[in-house]
Protein backbone atom coordinates (compact mmCIF):
# COMPACT_ATOMS: atom_id res chain seq x y z
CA UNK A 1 -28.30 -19.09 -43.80
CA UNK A 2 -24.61 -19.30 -42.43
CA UNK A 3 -22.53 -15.95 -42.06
CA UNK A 4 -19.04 -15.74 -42.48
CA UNK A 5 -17.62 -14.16 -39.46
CA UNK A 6 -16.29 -10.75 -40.61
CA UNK A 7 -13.76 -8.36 -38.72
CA UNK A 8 -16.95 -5.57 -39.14
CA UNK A 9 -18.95 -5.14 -35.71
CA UNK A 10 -22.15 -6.57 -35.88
CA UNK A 11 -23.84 -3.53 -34.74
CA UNK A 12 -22.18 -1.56 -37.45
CA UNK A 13 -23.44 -4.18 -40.10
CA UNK A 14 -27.15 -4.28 -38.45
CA UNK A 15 -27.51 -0.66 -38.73
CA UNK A 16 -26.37 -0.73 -42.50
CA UNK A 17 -29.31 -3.43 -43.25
CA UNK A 18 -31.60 -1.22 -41.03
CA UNK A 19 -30.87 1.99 -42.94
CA UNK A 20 -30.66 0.32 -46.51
CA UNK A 21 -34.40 -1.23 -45.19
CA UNK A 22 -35.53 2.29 -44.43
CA UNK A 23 -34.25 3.91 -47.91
CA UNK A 24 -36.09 0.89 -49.88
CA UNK A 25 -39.35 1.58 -47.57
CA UNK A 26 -39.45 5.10 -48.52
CA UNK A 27 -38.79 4.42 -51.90
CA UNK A 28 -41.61 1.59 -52.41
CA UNK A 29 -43.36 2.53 -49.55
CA UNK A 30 -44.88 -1.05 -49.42
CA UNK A 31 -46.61 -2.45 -45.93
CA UNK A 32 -46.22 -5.76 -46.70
CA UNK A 33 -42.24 -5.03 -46.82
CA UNK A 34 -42.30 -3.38 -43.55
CA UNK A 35 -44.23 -6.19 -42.53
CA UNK A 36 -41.92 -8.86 -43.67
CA UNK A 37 -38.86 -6.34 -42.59
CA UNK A 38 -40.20 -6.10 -38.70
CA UNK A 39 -40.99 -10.46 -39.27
CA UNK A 40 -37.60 -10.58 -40.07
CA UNK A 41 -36.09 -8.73 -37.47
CA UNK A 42 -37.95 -10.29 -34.70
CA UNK A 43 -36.87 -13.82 -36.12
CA UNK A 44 -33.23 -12.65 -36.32
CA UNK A 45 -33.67 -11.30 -32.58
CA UNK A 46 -35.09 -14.83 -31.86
CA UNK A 47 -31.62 -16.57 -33.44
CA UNK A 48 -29.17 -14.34 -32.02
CA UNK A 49 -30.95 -15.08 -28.56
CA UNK A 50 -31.04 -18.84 -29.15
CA UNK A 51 -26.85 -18.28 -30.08
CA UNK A 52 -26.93 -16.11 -26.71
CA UNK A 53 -28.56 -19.10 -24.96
CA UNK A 54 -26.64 -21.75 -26.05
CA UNK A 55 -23.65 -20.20 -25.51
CA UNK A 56 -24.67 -18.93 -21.76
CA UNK A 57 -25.59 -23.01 -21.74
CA UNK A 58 -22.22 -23.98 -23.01
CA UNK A 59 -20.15 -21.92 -20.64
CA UNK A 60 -22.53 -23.03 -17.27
CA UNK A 61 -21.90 -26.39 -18.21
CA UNK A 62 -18.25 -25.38 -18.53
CA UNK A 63 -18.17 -23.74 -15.07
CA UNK A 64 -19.70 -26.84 -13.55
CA UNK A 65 -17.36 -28.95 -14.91
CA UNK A 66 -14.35 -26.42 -13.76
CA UNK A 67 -16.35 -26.68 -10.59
CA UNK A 68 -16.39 -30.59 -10.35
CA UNK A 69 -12.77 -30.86 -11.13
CA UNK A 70 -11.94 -28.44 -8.12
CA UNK A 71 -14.29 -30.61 -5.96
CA UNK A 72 -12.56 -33.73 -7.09
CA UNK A 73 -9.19 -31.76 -6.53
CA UNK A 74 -10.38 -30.35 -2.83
CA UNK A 75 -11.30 -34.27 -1.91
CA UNK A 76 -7.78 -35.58 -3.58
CA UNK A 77 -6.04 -33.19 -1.34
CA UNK A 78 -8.13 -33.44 1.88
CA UNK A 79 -7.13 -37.40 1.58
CA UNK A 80 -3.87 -36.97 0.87
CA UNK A 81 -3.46 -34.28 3.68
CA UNK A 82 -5.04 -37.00 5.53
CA UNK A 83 -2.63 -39.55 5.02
CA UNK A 84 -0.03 -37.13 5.44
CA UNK A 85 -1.30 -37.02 8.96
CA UNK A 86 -1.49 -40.28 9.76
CA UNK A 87 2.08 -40.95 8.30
CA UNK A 88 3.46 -38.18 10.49
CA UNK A 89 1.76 -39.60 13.54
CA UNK A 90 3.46 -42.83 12.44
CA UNK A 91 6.63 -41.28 12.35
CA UNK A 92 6.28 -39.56 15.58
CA UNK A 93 5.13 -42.72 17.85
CA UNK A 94 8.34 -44.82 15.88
CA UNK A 95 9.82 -41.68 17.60
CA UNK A 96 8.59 -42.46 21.41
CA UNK A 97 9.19 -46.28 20.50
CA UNK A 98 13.32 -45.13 19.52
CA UNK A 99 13.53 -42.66 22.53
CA UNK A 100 12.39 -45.23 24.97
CA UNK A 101 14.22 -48.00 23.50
CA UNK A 102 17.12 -45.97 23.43
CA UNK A 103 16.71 -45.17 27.17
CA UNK A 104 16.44 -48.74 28.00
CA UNK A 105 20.13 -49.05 26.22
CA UNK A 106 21.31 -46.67 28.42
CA UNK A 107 19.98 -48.49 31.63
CA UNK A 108 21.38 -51.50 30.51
CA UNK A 109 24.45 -49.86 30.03
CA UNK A 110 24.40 -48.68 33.29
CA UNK A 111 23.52 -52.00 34.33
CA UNK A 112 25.94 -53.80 33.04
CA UNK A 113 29.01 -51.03 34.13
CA UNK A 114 27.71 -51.57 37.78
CA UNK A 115 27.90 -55.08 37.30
CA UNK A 116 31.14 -54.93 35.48
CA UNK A 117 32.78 -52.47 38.20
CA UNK A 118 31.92 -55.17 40.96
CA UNK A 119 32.98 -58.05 39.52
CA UNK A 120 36.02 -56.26 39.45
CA UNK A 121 35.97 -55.51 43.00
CA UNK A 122 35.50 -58.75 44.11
CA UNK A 123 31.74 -57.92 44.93
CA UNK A 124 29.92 -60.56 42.77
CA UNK A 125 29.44 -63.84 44.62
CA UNK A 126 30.34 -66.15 41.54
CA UNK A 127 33.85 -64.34 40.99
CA UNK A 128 36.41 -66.55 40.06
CA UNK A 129 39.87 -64.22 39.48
CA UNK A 130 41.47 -61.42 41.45
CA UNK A 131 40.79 -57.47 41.15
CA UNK A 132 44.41 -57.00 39.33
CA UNK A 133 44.32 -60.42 37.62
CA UNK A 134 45.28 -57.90 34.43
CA UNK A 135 48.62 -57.09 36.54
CA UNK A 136 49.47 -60.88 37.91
CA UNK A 137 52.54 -61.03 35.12
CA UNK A 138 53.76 -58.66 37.80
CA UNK A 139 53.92 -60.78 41.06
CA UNK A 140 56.73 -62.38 42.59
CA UNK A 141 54.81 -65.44 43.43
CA UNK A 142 53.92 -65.95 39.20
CA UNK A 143 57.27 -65.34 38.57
CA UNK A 144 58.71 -68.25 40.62
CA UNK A 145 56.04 -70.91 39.71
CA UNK A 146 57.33 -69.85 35.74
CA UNK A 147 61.15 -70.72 37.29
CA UNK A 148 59.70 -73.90 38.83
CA UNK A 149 58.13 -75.12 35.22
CA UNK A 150 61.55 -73.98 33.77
CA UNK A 151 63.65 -76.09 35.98
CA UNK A 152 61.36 -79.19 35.82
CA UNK A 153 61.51 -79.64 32.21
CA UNK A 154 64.60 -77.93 30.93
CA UNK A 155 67.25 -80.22 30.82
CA UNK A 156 70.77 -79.57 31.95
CA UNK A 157 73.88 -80.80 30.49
CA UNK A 158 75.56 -83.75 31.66
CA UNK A 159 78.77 -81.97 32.29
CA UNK A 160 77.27 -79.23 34.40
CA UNK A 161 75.18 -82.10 35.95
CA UNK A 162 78.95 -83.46 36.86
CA UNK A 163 79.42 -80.86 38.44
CA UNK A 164 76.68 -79.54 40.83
CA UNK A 165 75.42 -82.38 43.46
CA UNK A 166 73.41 -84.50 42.62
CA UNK A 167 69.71 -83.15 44.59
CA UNK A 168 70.38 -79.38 43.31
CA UNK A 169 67.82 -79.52 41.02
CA UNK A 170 65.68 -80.56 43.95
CA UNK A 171 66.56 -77.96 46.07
CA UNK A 172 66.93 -75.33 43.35
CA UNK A 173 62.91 -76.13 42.86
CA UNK A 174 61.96 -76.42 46.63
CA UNK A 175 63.33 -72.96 47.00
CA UNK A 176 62.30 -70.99 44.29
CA UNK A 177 58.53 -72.59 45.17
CA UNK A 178 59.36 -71.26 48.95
CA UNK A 179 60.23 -67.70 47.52
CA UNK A 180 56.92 -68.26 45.70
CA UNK A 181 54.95 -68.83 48.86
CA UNK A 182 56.55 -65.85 50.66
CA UNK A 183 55.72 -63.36 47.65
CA UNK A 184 52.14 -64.09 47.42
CA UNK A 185 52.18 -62.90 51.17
CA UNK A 186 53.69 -59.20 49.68
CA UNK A 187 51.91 -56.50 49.26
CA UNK A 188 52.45 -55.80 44.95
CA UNK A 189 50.03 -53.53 44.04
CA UNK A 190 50.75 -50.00 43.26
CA UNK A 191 47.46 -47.93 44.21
């Protein structure tokens, strides 16, 4: 027999029955119905225990499940906090790796300055130019081997040729390369 549910408590409606039982016992006043009525009500107690158990059933199987869903979550997070850990111990030994790297930049910075500032001096065995090679434009002794190039290849009219004798441009050259020789022997440089 299925029951609608009502909105009417159910002890309210089981204490109707139990008082519209009692007026129809005093009225017939028939053992067999008591009988049957106290049959009845320990069979109904039997169902609504059977609901009580099934639904206690229901809802510890629904707990465990909640329960392995928040063991499955509680592993999914210890792993993943795991591989957090590892990925931040990754991170910080790339760390060391850049810091030391970095420091060996800066030693072979320093390495190569040193090396730099005595080539510059002069300090370097295999050095081929000056300390103020960047300043040579500047000497007296550059300066006349550019007039010596000059007068070698320029040429000079015939008619000033005419008139100058005939070695000058000889001369003019074995002079300016003698002026040459004499200003590498200057001091030039402005310290």
């Amino acid at each position: 027999m299925s029951h609608k549910k009502s909105k009417v408590p159910h002890a309210l409606i089981q204490s109707r029955i139990q008082q519209g039982v009692q007026v129809q016992l005093e009225k017939r006043g028939n053992a067999d119905f008591k009988n049957g009525y106290e049959t009845g009500q320990k069979d109904l107690q039997a169902l609504v225990n059977i609901k009580k158990s099934e639904t206690i059933q229901k809802l510890q199987l629904s707990v465990s499940n909640a329960e392995s869903q928040l063991d499955h979550q509680a592993l999914k997070l210890s792993d993943q906090s795991r591989l957090l850990s590892e990925a931040k111990q990754k991170i910080l030994d790339k760390n060391e790796i850049i810091t030391g790297l970095n420091q060996q930049l800066a030693d072979v910075k320093v390495t190569l300055e040193t090396t730099k500032s005595q080539v510059a001096q002069g300090c370097g065995d295999r050095t081929i130019l000056v300390n103020n090679w960047q300043e040579s434009w500047k000497w007296i002794s550059n300066w006349c081997f550019g007039l010596i190039v000059f007068f070698a290849t320029t040429p000079i009219p015939p008619e000033l040729l005419s008139v100058l004798p005939s070695d000058f441009r000889t001369y003019l050259i074995a002079f300016t390369a003698f002026c040459g020789l004499v200003g590498r022997y200057i001091n030039q440089s402005k310290k």
